[in-house]
Protein backbone atom coordinates (compact mmCIF):
# COMPACT_ATOMS: atom_id res chain seq x y z
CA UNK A 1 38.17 -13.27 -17.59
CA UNK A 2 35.12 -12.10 -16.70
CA UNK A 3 32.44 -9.92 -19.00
CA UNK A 4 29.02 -8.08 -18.66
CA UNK A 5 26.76 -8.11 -21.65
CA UNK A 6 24.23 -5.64 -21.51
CA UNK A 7 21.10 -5.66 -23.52
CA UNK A 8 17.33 -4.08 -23.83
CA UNK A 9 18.09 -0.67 -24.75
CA UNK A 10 16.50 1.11 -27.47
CA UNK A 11 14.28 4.11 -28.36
CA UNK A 12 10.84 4.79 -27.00
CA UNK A 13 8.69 7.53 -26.21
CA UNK A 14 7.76 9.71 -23.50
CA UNK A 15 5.92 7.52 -20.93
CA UNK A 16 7.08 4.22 -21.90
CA UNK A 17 9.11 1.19 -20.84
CA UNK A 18 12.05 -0.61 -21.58
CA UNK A 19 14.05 -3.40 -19.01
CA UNK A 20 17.75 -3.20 -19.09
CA UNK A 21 19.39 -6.68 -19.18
CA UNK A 22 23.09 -7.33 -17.73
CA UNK A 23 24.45 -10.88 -17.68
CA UNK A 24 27.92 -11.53 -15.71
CA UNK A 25 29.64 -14.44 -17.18
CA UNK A 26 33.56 -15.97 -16.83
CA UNK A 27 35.81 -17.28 -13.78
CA UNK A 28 33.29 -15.79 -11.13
CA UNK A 29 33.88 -16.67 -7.57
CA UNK A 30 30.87 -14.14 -5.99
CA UNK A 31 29.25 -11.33 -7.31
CA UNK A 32 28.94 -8.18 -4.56
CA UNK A 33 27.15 -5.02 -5.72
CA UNK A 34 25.66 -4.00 -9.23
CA UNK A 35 24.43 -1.58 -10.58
CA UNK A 36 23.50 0.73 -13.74
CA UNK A 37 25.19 3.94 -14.52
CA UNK A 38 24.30 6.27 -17.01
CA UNK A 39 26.25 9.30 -19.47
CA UNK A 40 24.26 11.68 -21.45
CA UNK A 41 26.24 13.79 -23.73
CA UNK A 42 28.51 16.08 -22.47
CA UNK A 43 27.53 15.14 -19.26
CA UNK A 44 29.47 12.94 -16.51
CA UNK A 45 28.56 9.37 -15.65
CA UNK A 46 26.50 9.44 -13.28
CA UNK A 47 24.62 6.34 -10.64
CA UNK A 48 21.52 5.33 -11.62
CA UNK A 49 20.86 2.26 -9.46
CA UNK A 50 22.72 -0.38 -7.31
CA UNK A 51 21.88 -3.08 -6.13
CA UNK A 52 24.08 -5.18 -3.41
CA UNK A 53 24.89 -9.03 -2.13
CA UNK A 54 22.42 -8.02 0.88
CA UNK A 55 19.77 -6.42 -1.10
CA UNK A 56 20.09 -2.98 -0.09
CA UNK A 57 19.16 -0.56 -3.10
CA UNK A 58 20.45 2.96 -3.68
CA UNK A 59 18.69 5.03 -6.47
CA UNK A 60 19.26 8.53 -7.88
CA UNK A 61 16.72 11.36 -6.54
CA UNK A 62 15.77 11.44 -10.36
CA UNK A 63 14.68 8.21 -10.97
CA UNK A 64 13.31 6.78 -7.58
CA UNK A 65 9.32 5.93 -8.19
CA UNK A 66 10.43 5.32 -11.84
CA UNK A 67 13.26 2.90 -12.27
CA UNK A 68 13.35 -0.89 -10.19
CA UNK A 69 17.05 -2.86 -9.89
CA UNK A 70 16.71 -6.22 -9.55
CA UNK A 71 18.82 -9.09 -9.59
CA UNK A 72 18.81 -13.08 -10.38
CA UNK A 73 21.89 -14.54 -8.28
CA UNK A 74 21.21 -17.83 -10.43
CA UNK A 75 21.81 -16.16 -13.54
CA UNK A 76 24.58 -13.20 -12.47
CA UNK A 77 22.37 -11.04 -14.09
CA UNK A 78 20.75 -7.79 -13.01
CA UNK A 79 17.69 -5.46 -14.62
CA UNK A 80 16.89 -2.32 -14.45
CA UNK A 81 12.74 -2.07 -15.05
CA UNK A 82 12.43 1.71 -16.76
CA UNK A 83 9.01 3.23 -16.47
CA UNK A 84 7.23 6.91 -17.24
CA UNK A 85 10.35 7.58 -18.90
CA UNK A 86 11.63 10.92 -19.92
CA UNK A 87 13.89 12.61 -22.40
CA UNK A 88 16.31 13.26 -19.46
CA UNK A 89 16.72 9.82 -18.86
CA UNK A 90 18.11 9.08 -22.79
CA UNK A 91 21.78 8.43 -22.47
CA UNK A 92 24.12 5.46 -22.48
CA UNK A 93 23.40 2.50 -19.79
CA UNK A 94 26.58 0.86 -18.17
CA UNK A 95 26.31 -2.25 -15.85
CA UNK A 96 28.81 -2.33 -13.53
CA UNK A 97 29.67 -4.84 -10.85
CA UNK A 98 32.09 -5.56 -8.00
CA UNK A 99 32.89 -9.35 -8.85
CA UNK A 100 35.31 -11.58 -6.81
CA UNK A 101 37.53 -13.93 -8.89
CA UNK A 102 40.73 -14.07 -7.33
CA UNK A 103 40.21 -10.82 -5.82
CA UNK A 104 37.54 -8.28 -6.14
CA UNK A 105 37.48 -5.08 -8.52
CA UNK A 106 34.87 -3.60 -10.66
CA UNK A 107 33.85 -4.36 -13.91
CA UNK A 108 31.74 -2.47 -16.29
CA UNK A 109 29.63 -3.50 -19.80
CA UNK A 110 30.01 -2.13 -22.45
CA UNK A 111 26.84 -0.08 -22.77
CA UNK A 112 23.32 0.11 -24.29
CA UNK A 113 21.76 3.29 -25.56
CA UNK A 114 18.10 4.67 -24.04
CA UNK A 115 16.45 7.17 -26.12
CA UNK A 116 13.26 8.55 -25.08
CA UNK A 117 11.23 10.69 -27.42
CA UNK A 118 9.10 13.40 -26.57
C-alpha cells in the first residue's frame, strides 16, 4: 500500500509564498516521476510541475519563473516552492507520482487547497 500525504497549503495574499509538502510512504521499491497538479473550480486538472528520477523538470507556461519542484530521494518527498503568487494560481494541489512496488502505476494525494487573495 502505498500513500502521498500532502501538506503546506493554505491562504495567502497576492505576492506571497507558501511550499507544498508531499511525502510518499508504504511498500516502495523506486520512485520515478512526481509532480504537482492543480484544479480550480470548474476547471480541468491541469500540470503544474514534474519532476523525474533523472532530474529533468517540466513546468506550465504559467508558472515557470514562479513555482520550483524539488525533491528529497531520502525522504520520498517532493516540494513545490510557490512565489509572487496570484489569484489564478488558488485551486486544489495534487501530488502525484509514478512509484514502483511490484509494478509501476501512478498514485495521487489527496490534495491541499491554495488560496491567494488579491
Amino acid at each position: 500500500q502505498v500513500q502521498l500525504v500532502e501538506s503546506g497549503g493554505g491562504l495567502v495574499q497576492a505576492g506571497g509564498s507558501l511550499r507544498l509538502s508531499c511525502a510518499a510512504s508504504g511498500s516502495i521499491f523506486s520512485i520515478n516521476a512526481m509532480g504537482w497538479y492543480r484544479q480550480a473550480p470548474g476547471k480541468q486538472r491541469e500540470l503544474v510541475a514534474v519532476l523525474t528520477s533523472d532530474s529533468s523538470t517540466n513546468y506550465a507556461d504559467s508558472v515557470k519563473g514562479r513555482f520550483t519542484i524539488s525533491r528529497d530521494n531520502a525522504k520520498n518527498t517532493v516540494y513545490l516552492q510557490m512565489n509572487s503568487l496570484k489569484p489564478e494560481d488558488t485551486a486544489v494541489y495534487y501530488c502525484n507520482a509514478n512509484i514502483r512496488t511490484v509494478v509501476s502505476r501512478y498514485y495521487w494525494g489527496q490534495g491541499t487547497q491554495v488560496t491567494v487573495s488579491s
